[in-house]
C-alpha atoms as a PDB file:
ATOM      1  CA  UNK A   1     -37.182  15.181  -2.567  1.00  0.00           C
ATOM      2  CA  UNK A   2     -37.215  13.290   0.230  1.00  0.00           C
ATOM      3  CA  UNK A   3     -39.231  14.346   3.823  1.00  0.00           C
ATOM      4  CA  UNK A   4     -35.922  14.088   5.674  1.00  0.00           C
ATOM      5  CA  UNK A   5     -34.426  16.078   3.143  1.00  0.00           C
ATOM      6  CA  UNK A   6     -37.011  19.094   3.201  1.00  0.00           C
ATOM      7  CA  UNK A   7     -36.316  18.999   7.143  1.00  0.00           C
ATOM      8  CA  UNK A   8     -32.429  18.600   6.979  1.00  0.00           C
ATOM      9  CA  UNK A   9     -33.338  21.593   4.954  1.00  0.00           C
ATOM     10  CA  UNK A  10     -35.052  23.633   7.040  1.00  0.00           C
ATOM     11  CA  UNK A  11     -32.718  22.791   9.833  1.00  0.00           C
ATOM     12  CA  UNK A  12     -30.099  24.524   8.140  1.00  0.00           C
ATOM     13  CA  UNK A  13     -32.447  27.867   7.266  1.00  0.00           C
ATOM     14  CA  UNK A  14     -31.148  30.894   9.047  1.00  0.00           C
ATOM     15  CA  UNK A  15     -33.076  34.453   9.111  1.00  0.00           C
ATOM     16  CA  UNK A  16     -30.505  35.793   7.410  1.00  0.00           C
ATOM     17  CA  UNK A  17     -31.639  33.596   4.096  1.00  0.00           C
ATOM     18  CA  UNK A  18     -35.083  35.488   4.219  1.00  0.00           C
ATOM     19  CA  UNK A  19     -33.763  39.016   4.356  1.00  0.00           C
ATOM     20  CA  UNK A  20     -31.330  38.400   1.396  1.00  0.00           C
ATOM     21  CA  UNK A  21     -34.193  37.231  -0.370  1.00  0.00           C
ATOM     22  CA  UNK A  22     -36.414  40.109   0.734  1.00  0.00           C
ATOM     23  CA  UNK A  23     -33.615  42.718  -0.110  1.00  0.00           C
ATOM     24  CA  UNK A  24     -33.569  41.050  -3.666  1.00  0.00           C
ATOM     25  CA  UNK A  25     -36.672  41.108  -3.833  1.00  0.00           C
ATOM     26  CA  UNK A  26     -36.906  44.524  -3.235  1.00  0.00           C
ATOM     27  CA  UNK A  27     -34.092  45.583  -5.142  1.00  0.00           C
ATOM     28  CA  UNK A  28     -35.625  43.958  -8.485  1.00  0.00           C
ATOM     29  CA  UNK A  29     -39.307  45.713  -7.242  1.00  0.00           C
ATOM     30  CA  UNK A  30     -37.620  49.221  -7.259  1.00  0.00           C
ATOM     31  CA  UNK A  31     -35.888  48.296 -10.708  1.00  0.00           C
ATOM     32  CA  UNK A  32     -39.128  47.926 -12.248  1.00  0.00           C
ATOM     33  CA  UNK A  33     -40.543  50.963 -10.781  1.00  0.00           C
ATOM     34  CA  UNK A  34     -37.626  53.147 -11.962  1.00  0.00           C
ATOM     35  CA  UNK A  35     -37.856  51.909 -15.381  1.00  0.00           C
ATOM     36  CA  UNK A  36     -41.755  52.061 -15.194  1.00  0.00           C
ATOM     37  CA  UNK A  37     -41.346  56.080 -13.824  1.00  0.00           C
ATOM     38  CA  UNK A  38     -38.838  56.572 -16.491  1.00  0.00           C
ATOM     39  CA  UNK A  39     -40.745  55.321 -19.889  1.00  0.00           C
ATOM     40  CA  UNK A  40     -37.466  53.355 -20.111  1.00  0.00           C
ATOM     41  CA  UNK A  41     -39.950  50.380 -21.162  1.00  0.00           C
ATOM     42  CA  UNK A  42     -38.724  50.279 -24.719  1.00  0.00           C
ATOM     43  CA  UNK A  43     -35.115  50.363 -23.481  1.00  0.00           C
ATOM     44  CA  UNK A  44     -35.747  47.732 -20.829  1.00  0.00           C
ATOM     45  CA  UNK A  45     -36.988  45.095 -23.874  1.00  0.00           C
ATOM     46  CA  UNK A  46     -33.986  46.083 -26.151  1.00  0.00           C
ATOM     47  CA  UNK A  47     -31.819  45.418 -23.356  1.00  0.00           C
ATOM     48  CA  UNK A  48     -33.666  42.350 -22.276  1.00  0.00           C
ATOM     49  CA  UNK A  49     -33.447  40.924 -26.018  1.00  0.00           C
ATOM     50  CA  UNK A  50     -29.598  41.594 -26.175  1.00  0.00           C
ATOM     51  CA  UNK A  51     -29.393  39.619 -23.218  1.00  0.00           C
ATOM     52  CA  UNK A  52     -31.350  36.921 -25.096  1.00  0.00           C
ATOM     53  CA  UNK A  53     -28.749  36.638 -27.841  1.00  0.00           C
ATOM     54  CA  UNK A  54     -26.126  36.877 -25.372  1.00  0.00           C
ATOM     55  CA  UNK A  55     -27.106  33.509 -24.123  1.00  0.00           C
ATOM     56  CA  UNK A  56     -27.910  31.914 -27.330  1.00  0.00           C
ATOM     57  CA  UNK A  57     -24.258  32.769 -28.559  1.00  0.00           C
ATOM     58  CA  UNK A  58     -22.729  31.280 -25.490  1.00  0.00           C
ATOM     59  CA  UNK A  59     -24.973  28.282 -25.797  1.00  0.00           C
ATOM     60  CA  UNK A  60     -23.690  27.463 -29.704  1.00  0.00           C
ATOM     61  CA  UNK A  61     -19.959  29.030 -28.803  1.00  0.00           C
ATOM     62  CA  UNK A  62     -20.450  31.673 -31.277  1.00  0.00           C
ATOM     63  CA  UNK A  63     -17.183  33.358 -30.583  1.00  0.00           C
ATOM     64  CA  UNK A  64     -17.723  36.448 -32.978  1.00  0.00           C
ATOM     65  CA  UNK A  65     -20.961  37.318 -31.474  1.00  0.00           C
ATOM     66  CA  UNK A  66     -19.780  36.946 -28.077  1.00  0.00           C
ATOM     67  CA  UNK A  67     -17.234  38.937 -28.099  1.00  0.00           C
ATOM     68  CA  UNK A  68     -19.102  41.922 -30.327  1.00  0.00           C
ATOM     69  CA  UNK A  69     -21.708  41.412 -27.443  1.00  0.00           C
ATOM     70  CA  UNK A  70     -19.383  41.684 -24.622  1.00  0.00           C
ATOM     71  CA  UNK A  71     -17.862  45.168 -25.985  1.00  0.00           C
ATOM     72  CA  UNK A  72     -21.101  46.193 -26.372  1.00  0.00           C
ATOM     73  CA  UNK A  73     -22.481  45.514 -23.283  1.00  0.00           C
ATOM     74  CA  UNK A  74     -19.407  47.334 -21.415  1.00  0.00           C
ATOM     75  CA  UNK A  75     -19.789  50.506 -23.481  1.00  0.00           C
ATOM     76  CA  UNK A  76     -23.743  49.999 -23.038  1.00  0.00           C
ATOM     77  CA  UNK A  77     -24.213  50.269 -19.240  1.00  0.00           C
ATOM     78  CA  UNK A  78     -21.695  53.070 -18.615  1.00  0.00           C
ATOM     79  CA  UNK A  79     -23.664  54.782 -21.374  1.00  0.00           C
ATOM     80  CA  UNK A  80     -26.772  54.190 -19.516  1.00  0.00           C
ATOM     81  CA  UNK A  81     -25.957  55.494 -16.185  1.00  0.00           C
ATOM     82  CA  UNK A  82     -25.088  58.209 -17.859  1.00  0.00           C
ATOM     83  CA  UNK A  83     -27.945  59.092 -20.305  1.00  0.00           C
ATOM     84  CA  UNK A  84     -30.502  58.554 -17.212  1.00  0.00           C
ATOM     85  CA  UNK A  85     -28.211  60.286 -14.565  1.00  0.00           C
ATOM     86  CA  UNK A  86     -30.904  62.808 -13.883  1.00  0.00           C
ATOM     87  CA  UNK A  87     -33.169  59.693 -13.148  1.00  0.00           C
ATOM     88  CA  UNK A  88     -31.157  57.930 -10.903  1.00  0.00           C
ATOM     89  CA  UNK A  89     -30.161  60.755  -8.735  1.00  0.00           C
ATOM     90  CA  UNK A  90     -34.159  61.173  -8.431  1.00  0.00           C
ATOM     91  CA  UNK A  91     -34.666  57.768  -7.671  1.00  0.00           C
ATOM     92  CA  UNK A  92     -31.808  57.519  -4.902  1.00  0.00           C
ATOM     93  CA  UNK A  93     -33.813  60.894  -3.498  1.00  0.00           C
ATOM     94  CA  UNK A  94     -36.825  58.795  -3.716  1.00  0.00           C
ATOM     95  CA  UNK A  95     -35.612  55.707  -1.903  1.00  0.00           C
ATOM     96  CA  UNK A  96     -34.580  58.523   1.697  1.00  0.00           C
ATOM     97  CA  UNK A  97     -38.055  58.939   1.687  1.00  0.00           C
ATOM     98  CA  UNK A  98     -38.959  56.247   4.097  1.00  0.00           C
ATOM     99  CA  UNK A  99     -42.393  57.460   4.857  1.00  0.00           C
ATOM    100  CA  UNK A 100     -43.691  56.468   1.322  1.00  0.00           C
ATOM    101  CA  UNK A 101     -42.236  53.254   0.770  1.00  0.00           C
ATOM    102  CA  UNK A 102     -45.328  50.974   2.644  1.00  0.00           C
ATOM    103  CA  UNK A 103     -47.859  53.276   0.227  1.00  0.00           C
ATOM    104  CA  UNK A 104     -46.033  52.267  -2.853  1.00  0.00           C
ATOM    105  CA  UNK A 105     -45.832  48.623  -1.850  1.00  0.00           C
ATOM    106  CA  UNK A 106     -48.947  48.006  -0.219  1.00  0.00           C
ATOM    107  CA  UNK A 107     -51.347  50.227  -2.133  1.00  0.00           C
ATOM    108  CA  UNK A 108     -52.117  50.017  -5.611  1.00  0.00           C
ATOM    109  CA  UNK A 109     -53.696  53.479  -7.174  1.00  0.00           C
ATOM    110  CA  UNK A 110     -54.856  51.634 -10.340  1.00  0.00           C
ATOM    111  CA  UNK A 111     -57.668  49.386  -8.414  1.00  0.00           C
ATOM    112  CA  UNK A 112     -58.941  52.045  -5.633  1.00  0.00           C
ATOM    113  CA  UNK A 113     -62.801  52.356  -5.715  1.00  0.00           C
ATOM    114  CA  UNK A 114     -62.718  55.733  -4.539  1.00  0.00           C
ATOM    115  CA  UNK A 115     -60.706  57.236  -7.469  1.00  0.00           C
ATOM    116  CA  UNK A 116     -63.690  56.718  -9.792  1.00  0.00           C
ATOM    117  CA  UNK A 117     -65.962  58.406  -9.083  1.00  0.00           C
ATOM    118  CA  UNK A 118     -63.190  61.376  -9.321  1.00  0.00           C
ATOM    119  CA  UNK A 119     -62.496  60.099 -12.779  1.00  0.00           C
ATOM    120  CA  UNK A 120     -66.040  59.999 -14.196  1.00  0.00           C
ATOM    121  CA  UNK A 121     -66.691  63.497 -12.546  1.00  0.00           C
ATOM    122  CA  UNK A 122     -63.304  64.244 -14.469  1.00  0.00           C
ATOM    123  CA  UNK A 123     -64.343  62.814 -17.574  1.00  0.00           C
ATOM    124  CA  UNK A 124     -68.098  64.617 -17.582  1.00  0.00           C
ATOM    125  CA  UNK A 125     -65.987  68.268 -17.280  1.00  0.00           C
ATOM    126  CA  UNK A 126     -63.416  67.163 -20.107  1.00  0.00           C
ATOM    127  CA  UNK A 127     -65.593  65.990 -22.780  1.00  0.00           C
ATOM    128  CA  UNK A 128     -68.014  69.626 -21.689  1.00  0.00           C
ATOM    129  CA  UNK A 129     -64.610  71.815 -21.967  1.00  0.00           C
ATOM    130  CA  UNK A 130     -63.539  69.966 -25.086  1.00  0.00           C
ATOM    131  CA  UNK A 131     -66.940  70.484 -26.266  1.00  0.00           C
ATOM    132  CA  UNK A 132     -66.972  74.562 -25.644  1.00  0.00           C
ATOM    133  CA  UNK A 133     -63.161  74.728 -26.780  1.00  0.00           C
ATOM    134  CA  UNK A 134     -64.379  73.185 -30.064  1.00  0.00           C
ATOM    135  CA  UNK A 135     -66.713  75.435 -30.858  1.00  0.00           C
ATOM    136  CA  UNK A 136     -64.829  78.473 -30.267  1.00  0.00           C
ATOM    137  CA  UNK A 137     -61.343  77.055 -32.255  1.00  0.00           C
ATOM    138  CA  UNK A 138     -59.900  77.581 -29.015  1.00  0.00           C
ATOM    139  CA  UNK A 139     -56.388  74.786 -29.042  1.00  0.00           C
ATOM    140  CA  UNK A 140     -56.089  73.250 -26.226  1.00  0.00           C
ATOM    141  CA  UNK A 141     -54.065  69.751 -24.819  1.00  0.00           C
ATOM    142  CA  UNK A 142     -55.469  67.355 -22.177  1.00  0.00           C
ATOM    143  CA  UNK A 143     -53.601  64.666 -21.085  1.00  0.00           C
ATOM    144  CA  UNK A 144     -54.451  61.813 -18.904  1.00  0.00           C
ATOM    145  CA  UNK A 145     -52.399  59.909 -16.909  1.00  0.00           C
ATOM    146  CA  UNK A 146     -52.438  55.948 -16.674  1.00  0.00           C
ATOM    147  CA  UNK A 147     -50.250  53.354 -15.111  1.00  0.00           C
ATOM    148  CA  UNK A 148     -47.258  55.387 -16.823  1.00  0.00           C
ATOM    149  CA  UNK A 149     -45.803  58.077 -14.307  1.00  0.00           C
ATOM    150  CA  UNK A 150     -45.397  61.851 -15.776  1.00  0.00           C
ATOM    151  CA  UNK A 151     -44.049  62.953 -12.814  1.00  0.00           C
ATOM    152  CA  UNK A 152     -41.114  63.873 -15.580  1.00  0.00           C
ATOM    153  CA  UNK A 153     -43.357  65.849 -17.698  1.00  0.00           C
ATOM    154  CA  UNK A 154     -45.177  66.984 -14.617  1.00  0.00           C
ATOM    155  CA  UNK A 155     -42.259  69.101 -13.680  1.00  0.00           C
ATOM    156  CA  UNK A 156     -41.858  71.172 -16.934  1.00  0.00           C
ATOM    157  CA  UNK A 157     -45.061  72.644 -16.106  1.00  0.00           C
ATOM    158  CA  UNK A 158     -46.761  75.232 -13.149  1.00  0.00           C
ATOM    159  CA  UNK A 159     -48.425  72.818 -10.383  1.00  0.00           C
ATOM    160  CA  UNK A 160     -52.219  73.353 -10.124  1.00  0.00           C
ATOM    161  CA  UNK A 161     -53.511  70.544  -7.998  1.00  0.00           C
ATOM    162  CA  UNK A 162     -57.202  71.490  -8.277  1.00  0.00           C
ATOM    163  CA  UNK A 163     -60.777  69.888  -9.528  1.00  0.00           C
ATOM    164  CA  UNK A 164     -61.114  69.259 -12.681  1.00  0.00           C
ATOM    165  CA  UNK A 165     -63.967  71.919 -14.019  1.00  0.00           C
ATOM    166  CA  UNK A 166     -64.697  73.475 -17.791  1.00  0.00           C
ATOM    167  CA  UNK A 167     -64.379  76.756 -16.457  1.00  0.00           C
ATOM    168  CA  UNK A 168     -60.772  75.960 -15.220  1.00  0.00           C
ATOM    169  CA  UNK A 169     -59.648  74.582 -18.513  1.00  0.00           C
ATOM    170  CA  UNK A 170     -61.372  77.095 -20.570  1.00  0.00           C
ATOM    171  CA  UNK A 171     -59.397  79.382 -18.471  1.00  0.00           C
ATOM    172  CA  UNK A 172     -55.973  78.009 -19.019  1.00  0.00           C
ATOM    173  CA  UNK A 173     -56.248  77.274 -22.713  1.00  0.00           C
ATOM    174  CA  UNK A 174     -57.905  80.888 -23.380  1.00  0.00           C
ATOM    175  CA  UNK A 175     -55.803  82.599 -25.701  1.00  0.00           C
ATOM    176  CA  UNK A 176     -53.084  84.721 -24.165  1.00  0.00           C
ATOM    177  CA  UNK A 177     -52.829  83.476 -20.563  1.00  0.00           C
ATOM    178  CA  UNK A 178     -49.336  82.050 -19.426  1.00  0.00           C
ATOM    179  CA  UNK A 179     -50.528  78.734 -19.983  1.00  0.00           C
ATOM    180  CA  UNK A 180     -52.312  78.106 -22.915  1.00  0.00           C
ATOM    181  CA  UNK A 181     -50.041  76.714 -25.239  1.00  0.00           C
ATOM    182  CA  UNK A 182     -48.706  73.854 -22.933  1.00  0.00           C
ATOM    183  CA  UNK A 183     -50.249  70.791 -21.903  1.00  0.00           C
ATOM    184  CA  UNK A 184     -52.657  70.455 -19.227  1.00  0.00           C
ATOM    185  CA  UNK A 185     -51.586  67.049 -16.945  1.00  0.00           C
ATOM    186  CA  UNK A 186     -54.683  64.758 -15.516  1.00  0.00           C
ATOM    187  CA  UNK A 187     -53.771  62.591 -12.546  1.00  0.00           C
ATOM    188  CA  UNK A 188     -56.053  60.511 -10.284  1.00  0.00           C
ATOM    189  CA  UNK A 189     -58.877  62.809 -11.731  1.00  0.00           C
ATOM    190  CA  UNK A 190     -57.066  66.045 -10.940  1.00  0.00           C
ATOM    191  CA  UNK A 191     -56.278  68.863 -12.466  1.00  0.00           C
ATOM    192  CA  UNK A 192     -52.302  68.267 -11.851  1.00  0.00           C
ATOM    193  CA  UNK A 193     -50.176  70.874 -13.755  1.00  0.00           C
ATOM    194  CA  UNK A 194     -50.625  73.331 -16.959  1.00  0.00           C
ATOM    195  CA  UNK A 195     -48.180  74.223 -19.193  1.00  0.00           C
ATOM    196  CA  UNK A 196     -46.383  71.196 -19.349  1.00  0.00           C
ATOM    197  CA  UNK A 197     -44.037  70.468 -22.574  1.00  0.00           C
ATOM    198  CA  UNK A 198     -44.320  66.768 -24.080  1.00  0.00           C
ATOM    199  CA  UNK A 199     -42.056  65.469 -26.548  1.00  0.00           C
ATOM    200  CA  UNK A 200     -42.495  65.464 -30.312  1.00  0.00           C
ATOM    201  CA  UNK A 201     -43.594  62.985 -32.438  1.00  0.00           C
ATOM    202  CA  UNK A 202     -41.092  61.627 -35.344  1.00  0.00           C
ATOM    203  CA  UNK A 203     -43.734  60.547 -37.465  1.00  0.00           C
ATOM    204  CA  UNK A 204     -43.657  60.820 -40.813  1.00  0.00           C
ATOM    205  CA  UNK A 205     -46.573  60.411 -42.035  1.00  0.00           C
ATOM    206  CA  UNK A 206     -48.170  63.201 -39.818  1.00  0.00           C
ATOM    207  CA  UNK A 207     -50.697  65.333 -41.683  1.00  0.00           C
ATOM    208  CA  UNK A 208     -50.049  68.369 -42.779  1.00  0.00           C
ATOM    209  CA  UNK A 209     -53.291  70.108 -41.292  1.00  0.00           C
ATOM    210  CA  UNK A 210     -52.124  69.145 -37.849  1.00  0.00           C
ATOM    211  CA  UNK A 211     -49.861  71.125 -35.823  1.00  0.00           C
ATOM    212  CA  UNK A 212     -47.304  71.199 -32.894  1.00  0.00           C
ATOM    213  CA  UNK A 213     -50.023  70.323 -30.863  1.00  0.00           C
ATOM    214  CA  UNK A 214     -51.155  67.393 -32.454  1.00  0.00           C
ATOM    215  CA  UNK A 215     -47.788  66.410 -32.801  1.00  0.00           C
ATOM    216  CA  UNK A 216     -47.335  66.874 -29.102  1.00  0.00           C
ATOM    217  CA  UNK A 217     -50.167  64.591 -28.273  1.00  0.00           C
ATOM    218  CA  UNK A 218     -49.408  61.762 -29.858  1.00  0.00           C
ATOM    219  CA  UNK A 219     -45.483  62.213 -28.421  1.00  0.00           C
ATOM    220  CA  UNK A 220     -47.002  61.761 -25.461  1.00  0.00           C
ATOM    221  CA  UNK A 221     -49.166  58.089 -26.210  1.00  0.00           C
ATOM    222  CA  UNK A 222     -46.227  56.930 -28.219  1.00  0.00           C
ATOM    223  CA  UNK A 223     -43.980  57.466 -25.241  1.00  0.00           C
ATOM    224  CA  UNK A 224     -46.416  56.544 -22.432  1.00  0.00           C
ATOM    225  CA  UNK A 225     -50.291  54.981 -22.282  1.00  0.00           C
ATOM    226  CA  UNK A 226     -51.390  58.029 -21.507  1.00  0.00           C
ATOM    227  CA  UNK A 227     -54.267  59.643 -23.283  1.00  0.00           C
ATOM    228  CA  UNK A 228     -54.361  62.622 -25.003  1.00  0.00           C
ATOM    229  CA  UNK A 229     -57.184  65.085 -26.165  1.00  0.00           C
ATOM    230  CA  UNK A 230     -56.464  67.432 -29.027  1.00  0.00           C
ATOM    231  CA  UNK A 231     -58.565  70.407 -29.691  1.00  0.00           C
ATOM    232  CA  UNK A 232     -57.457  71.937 -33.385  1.00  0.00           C
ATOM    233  CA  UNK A 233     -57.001  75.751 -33.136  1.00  0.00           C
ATOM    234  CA  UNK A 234     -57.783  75.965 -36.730  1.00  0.00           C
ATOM    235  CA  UNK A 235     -60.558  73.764 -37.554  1.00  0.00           C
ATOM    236  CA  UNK A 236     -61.971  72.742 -33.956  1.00  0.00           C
ATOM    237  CA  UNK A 237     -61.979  68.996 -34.594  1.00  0.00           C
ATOM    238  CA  UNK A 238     -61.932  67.162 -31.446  1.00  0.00           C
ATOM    239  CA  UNK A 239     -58.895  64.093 -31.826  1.00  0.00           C
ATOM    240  CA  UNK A 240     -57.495  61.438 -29.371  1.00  0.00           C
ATOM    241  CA  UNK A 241     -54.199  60.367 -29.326  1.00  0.00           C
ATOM    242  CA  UNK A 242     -53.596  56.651 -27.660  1.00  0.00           C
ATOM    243  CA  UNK A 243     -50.559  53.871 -27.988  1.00  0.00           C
ATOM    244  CA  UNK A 244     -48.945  56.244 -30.607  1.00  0.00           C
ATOM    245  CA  UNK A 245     -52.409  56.475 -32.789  1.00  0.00           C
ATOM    246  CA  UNK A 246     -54.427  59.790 -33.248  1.00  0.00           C
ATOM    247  CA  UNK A 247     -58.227  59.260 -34.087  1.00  0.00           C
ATOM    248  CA  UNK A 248     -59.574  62.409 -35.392  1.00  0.00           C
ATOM    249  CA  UNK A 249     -63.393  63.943 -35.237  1.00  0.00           C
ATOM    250  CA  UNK A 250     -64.818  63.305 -31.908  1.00  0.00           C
ATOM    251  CA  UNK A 251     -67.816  64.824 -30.933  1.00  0.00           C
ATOM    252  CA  UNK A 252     -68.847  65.087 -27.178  1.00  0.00           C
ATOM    253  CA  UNK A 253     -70.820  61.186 -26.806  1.00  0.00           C
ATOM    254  CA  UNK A 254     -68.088  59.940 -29.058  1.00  0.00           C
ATOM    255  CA  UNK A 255     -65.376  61.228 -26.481  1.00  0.00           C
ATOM    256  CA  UNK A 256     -67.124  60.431 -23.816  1.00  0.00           C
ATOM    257  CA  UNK A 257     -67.985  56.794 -24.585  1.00  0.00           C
ATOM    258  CA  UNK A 258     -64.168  56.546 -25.572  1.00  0.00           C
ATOM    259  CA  UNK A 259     -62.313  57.775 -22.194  1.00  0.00           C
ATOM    260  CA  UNK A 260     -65.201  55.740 -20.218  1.00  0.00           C
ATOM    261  CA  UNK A 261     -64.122  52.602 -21.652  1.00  0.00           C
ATOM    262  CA  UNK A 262     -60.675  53.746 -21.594  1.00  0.00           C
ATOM    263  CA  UNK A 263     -60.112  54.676 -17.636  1.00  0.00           C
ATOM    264  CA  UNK A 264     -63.245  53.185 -16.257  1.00  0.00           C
ATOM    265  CA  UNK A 265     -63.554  49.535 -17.700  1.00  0.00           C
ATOM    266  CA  UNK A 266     -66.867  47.604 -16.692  1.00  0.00           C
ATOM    267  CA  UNK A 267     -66.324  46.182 -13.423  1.00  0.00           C
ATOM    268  CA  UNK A 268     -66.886  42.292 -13.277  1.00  0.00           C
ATOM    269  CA  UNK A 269     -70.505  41.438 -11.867  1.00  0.00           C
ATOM    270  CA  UNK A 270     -70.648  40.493  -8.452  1.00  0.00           C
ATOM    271  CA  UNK A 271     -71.101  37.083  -7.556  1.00  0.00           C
ATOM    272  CA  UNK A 272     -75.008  36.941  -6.254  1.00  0.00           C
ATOM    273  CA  UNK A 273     -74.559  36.180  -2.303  1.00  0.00           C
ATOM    274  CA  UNK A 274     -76.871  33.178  -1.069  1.00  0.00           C
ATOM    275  CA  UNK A 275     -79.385  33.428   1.156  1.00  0.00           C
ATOM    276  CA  UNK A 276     -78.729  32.770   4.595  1.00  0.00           C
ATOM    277  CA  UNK A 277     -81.295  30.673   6.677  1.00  0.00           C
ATOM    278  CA  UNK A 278     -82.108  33.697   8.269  1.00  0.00           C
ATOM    279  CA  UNK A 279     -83.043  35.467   5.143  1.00  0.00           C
ATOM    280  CA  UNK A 280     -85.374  32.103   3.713  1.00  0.00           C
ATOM    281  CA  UNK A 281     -87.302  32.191   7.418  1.00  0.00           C
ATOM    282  CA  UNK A 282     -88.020  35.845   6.896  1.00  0.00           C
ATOM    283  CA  UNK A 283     -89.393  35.189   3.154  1.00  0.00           C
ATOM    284  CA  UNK A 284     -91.492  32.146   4.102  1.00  0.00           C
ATOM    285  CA  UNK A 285     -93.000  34.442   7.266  1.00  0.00           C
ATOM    286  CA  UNK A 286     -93.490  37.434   4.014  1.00  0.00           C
ATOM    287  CA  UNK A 287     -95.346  34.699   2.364  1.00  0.00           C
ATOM    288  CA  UNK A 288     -97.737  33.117   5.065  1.00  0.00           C
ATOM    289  CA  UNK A 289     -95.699  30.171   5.650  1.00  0.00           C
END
């Protein structure tokens, strides 16, 4: 393209070109967010590949597959606004809350400094209640949030919003208090909710030794990336459930080491800063120079 073409161009560029971009732009932003808040990930990629074929059969003029395609499509959206109804009313709730929208575009929980050291002080007191709750064959379920939202599972529970302590969830879990036989909910290294219900794994091949709980747990990492920490009421063995896989016998370091690498990766090394000139004259004065 040609330079008098790029300004004939930009001649004819209005403001009204950048806000229908922006509004696009934002439109598509809160899409993602809503399917991200939603676990609708699976759905999204089913959806997406559909889609795929879609344009593969209208490439090659497959005229059976198109029209198959095109029924299905019209039966599949008015079947999706209606299976995530709940969802959408929450998210057009969300959107009238003006006075959170800059925080959830400008600020990224996942890379603030400050959440961890509230994470490792989290981890310390999880791996020293799991630790207790083991040795007394006390159950109990700790999940921990990631990039997935549970604000969903969140809600089935009783709101806590404290520190994150082994005397707190030695509490909850004890046997016979309201809350023991839900789900505790970690967020940001907080104590979020208790006695939260997570959906059910289908698995087949699920042990017989294992119970709802365990079950529960790895509902939870094959529906989200959360992680979740199994105490067995029966045996005490310490198990971690993670992308829809539960590893079994933890002991405290082995826990520990795991949910360190898990939520607190090794930060990249610092670049080493070069000496200024000011810095070299005060070494040479150090040094006699």
């Amino acid at each position: 393209m040609s330079w008098s073409a790029i300004i004939a161009n930009l001649q004819t560029f209005k403001p009204a070109d950048l806000f229908d971009v922006l509004i696009i732009a934002f439109v598509i932003y809160q899409l993602l967010g809503f399917i991200n808040r939603t676990r609708a990930g699976q759905l999204a990629k089913g959806f997406i590949v559909i889609l795929a074929i879609y344009a593969v059969a209208g490439l090659f003029k497959m005229r059976t597959v198109l029209w198959l395609l095109e029924n299905v499509l019209q039966v599949g959206v008015l079947s999706l606004v209606i299976v995530f109804q709940p969802e959408i009313r929450r998210a057009l709730e969300q959107m009238g809350q003006t006075d959170q929208w800059a925080a959830k575009l400008f600020h990224n929980r996942h890379n603030d400094p400050s959440l961890r050291g509230k994470w490792r002080s989290a981890i310390i007191a999880i791996c020293d209640a799991a630790e207790r709750l083991s040795e007394t064959k006390t159950g109990a379920l700790i999940v921990l949030e990631r990039r997935t939202n549970l604000s969903e599972i969140i809600r089935t529970g009783t709101l806590v919003n404290s520190e994150v302590n082994p005397e707190v969830l030695g509490t909850i879990f004890y046997e016979g208090t309201p809350l023991h036989d839900g789900a505790v909910i970690i967020e940001d290294g907080m104590l979020k909710a208790a006695g939260c219900v997570l959906p059910l794994s289908n698995n087949l091949d699920f042990g017989k030794d294992m119970g709802t709980r365990h079950r529960a747990g790895l509902g939870i990492a094959e529906n989200s990336d959360a992680i979740a920490i199994v105490v067995s009421e029966e045996t005490g063995i310490i198990s971690v459930a993670k992308n829809g896989v539960l590893i079994r016998h933890f002991d405290r370091q082995g826990l520990y080491t795991r949910l360190l690498e898990d939520l607190l990766p090794k930060e990249p090394a610092a670049a080493k800063a070069k000496p200024t000139t000011l810095d070299r004259l005060r070494a040479a004065l150090r040094l006699g120079f």
